[in-house]
C-alpha atoms as a PDB file:
ATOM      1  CA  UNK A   1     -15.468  28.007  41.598  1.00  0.00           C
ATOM      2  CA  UNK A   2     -17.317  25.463  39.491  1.00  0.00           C
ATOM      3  CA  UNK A   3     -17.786  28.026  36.479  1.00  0.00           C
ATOM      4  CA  UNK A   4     -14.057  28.132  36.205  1.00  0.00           C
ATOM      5  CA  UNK A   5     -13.008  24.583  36.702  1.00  0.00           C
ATOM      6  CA  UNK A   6     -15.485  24.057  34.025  1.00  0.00           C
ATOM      7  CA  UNK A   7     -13.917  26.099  31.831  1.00  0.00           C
ATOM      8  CA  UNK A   8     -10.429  24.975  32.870  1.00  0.00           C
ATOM      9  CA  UNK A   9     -11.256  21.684  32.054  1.00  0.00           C
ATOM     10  CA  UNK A  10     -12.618  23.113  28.065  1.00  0.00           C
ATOM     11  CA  UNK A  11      -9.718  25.144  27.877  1.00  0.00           C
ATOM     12  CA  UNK A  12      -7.542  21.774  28.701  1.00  0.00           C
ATOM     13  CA  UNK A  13      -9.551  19.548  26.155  1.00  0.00           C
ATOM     14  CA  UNK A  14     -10.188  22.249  23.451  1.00  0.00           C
ATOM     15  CA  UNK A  15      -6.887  21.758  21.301  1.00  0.00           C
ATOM     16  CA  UNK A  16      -7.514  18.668  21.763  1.00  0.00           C
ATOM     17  CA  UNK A  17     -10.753  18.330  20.359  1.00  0.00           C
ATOM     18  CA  UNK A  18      -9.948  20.592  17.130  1.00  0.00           C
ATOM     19  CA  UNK A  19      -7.035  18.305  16.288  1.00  0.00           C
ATOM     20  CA  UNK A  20      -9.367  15.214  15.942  1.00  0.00           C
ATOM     21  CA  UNK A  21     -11.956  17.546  14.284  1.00  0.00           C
ATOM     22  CA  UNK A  22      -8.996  18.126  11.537  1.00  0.00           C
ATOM     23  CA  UNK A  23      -7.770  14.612  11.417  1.00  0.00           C
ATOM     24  CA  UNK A  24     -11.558  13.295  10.551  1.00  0.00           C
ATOM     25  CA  UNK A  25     -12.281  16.117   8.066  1.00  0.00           C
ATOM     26  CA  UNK A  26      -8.202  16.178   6.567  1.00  0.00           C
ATOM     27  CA  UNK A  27      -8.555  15.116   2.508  1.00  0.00           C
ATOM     28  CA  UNK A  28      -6.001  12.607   3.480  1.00  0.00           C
ATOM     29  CA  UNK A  29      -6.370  10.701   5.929  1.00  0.00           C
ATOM     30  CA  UNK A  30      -3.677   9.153   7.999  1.00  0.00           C
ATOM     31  CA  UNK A  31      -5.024   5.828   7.114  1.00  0.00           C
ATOM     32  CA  UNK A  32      -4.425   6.047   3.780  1.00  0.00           C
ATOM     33  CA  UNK A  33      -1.868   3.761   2.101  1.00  0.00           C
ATOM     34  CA  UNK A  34       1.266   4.716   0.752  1.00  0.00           C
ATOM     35  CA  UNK A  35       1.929   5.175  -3.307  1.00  0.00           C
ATOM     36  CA  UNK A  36       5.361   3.876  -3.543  1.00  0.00           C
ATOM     37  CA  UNK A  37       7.795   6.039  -6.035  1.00  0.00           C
ATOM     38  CA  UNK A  38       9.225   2.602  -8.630  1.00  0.00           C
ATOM     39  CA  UNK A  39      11.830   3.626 -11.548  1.00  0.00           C
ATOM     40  CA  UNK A  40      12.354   6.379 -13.188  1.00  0.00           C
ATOM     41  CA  UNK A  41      11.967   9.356 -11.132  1.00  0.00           C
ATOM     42  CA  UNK A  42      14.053  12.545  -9.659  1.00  0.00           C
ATOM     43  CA  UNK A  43      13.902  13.178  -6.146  1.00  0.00           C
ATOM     44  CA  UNK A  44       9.590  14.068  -5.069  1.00  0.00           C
ATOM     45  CA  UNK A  45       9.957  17.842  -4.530  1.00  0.00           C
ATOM     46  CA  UNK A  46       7.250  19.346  -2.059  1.00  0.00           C
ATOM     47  CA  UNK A  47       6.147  23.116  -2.063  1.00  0.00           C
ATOM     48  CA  UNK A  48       6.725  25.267   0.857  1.00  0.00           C
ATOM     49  CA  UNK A  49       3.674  23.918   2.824  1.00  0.00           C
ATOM     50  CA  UNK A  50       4.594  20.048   2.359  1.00  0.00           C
ATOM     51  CA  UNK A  51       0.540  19.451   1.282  1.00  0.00           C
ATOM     52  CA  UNK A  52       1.629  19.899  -2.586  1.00  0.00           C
ATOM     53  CA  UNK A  53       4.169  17.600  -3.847  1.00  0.00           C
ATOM     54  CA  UNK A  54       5.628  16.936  -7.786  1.00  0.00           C
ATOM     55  CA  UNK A  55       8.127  14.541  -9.383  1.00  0.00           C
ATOM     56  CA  UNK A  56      10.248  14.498 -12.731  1.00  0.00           C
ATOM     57  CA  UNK A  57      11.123  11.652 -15.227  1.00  0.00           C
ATOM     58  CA  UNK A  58      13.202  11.712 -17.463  1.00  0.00           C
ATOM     59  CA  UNK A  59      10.722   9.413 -20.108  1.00  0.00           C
ATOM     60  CA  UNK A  60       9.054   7.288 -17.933  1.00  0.00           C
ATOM     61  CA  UNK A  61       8.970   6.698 -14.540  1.00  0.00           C
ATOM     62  CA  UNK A  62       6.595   4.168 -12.219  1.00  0.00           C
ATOM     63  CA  UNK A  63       4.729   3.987  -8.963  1.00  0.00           C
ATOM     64  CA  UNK A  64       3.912   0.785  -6.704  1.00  0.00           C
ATOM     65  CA  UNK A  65       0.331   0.064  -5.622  1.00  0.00           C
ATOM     66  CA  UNK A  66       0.338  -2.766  -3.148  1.00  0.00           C
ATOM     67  CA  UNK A  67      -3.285  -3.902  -3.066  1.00  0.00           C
ATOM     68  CA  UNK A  68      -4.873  -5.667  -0.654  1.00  0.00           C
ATOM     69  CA  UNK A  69      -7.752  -7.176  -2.993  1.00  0.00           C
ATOM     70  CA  UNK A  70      -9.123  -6.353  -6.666  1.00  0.00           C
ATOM     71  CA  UNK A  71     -10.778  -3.408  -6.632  1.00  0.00           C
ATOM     72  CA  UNK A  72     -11.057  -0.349  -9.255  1.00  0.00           C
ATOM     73  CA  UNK A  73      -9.967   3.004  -7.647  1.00  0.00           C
ATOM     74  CA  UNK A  74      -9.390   6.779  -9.514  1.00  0.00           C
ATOM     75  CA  UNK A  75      -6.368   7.945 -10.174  1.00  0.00           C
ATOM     76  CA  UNK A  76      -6.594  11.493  -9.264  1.00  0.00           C
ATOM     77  CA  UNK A  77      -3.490  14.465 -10.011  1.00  0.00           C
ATOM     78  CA  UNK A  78      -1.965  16.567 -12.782  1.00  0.00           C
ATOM     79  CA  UNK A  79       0.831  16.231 -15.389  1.00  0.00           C
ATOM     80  CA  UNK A  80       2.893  18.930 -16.659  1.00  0.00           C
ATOM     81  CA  UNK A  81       5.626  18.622 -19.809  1.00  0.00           C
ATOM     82  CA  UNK A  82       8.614  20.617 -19.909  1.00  0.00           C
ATOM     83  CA  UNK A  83       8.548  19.994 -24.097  1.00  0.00           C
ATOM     84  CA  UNK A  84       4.973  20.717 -25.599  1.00  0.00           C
ATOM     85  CA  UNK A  85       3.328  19.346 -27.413  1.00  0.00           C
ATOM     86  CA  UNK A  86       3.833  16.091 -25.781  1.00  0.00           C
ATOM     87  CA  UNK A  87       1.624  12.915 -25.331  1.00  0.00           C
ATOM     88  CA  UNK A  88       1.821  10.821 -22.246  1.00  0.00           C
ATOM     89  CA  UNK A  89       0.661   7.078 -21.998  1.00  0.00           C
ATOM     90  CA  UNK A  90      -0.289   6.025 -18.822  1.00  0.00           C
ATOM     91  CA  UNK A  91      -0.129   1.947 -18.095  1.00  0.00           C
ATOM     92  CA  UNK A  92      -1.326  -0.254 -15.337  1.00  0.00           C
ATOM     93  CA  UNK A  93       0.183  -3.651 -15.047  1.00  0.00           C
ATOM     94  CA  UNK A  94       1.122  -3.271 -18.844  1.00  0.00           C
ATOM     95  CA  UNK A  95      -2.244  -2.804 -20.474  1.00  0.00           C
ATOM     96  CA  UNK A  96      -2.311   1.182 -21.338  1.00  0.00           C
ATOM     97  CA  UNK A  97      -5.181   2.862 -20.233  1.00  0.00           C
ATOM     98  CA  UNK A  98      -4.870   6.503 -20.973  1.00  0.00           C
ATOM     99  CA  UNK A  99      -3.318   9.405 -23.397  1.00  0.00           C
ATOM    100  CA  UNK A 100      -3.220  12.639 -22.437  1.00  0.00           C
ATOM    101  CA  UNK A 101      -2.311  15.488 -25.176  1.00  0.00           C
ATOM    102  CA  UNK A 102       0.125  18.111 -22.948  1.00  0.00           C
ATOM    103  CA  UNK A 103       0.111  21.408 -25.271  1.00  0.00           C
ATOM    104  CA  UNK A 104       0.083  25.170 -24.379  1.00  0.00           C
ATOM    105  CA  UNK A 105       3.115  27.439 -25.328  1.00  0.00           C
ATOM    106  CA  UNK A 106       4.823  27.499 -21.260  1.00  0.00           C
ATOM    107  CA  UNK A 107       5.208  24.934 -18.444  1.00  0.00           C
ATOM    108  CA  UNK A 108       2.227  24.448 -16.600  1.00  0.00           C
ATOM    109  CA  UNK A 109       1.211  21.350 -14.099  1.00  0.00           C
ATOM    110  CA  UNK A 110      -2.691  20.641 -14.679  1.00  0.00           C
ATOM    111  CA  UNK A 111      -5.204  18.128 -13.443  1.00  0.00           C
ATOM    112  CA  UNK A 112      -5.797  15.344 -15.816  1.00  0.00           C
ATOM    113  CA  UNK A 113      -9.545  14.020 -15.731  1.00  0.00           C
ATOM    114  CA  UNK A 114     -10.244  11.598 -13.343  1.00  0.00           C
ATOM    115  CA  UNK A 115      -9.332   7.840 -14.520  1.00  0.00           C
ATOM    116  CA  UNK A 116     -10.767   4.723 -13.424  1.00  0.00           C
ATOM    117  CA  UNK A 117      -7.466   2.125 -12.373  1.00  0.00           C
ATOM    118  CA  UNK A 118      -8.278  -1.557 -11.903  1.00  0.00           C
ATOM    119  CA  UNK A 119      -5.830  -2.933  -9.341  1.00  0.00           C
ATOM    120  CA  UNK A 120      -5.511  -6.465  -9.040  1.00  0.00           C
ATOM    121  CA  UNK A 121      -4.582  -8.507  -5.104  1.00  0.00           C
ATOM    122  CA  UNK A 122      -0.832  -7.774  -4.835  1.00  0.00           C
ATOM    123  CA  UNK A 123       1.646  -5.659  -6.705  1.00  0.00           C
ATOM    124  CA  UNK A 124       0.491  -2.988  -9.455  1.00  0.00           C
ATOM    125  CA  UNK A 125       2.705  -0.528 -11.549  1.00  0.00           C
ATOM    126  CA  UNK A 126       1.255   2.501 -12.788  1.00  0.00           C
ATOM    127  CA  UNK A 127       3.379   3.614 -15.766  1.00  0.00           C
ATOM    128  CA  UNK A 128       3.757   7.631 -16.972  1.00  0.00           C
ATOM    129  CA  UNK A 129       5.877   7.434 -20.519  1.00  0.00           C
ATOM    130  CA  UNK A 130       6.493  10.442 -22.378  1.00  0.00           C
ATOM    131  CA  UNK A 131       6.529  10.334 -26.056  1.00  0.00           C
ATOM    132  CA  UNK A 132       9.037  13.439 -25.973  1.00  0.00           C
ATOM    133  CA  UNK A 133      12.338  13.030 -24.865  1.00  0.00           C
ATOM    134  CA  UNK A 134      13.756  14.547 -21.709  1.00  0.00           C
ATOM    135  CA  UNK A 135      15.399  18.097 -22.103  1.00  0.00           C
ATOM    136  CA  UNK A 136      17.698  20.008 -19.760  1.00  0.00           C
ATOM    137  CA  UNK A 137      16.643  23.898 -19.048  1.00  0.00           C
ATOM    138  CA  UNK A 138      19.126  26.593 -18.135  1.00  0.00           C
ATOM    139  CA  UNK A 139      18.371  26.600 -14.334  1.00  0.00           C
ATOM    140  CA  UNK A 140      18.354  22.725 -13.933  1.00  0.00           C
ATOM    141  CA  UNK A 141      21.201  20.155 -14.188  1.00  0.00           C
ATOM    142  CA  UNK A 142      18.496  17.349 -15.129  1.00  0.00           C
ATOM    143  CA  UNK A 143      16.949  15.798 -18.239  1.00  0.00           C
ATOM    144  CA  UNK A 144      13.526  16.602 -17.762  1.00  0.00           C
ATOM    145  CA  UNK A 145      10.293  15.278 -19.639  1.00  0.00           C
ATOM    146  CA  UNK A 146       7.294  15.279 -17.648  1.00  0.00           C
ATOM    147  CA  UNK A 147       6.402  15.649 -14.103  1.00  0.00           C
ATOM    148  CA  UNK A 148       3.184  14.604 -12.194  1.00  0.00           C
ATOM    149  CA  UNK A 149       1.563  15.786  -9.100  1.00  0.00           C
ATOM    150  CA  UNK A 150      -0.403  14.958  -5.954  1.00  0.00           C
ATOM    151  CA  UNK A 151      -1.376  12.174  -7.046  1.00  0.00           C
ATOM    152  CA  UNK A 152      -4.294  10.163  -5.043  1.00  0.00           C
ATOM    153  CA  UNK A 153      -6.019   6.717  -5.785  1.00  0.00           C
ATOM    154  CA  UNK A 154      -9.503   7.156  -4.139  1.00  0.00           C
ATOM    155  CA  UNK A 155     -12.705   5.013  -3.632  1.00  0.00           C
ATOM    156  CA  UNK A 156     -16.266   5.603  -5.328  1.00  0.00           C
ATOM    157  CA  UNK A 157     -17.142   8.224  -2.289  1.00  0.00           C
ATOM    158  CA  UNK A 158     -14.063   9.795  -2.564  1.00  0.00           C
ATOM    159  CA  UNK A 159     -11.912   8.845   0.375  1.00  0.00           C
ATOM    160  CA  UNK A 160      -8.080   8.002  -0.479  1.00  0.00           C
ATOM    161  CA  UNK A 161      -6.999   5.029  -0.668  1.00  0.00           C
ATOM    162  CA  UNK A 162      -3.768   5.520  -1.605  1.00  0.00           C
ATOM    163  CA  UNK A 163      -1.252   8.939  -1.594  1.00  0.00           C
ATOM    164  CA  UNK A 164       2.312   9.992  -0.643  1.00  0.00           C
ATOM    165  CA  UNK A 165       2.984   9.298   2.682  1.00  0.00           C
ATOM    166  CA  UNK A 166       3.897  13.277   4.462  1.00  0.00           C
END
């Protein structure tokens, strides 16, 4: 009698205790702020899962980092051109702070090293500008430049600081 109200009370608490288990090991975590989409953009398109998401620009499109305090974060994702070779300029609060070369002879998304982003107290844009200009391809009815992905802002341990809200 005891042995199985026991394990009727496990069996009760058990899903229970794996879904905290996931939310306190999940990459993201739910208290994560949210990277706002500015100017510039298509619709965010999400694979089949919802965990990987992308976005198109024509030339240049924005996002909004409302910070809370000055602090220097990474900027973690990938960048894919539909045009190659193509260079992209990244800016924060005007001042650019990166180039990436995009070449290869096909489409293909692909992490961009890690890069420090000093946010100041308040608003921040983070700017993506394509040197290219956009393109439209036989099997879409946009002009199409350069797309980034899965994009994160994360501390010096690692933990996010900022993502797309799911």
């Amino acid at each position: 009698m005891i042995k199985s109200t026991v394990f009727g009370v496990i069996k009760l608490f058990l899903p229970l205790f794996a879904l905290a288990i996931i939310a306190a090991c999940s990459e993201i975590p739910s208290t994560a702020d949210p990277i706002i989409m500015g100017e510039g953009w298509h619709n965010l398109e999400r694979a089949g899962n919802g965990d990987s998401w992308w976005v198109w620009t024509k030339k240049q499109g924005e996002i909004i980092i409302n910070s809370k305090k000055d602090v220097t974060l990474t900027l973690r994702g990938g960048v894919g051109s539909i045009k190659r070779p193509n260079k992209v300029e990244v800016s924060v609060n005007g001042k650019t702070v990166a180039q990436w070369e995009i070449t290869g002879d096909k489409y293909a998304q692909k992490p961009f090293q890690p890069l420090p982003v000093a946010l100041v107290n308040g608003r921040n844009i983070i700017k993506f500008t394509s040197q290219n200009d956009a393109i439209k391809i036989p099997t879409d009815s946009r002009e199409l430049a350069i797309a980034v992905d899965n994009l994160t802002l994360t501390d010096p341990k690692g933990r996010v600081e900022y993502s797309i809200q799911k």
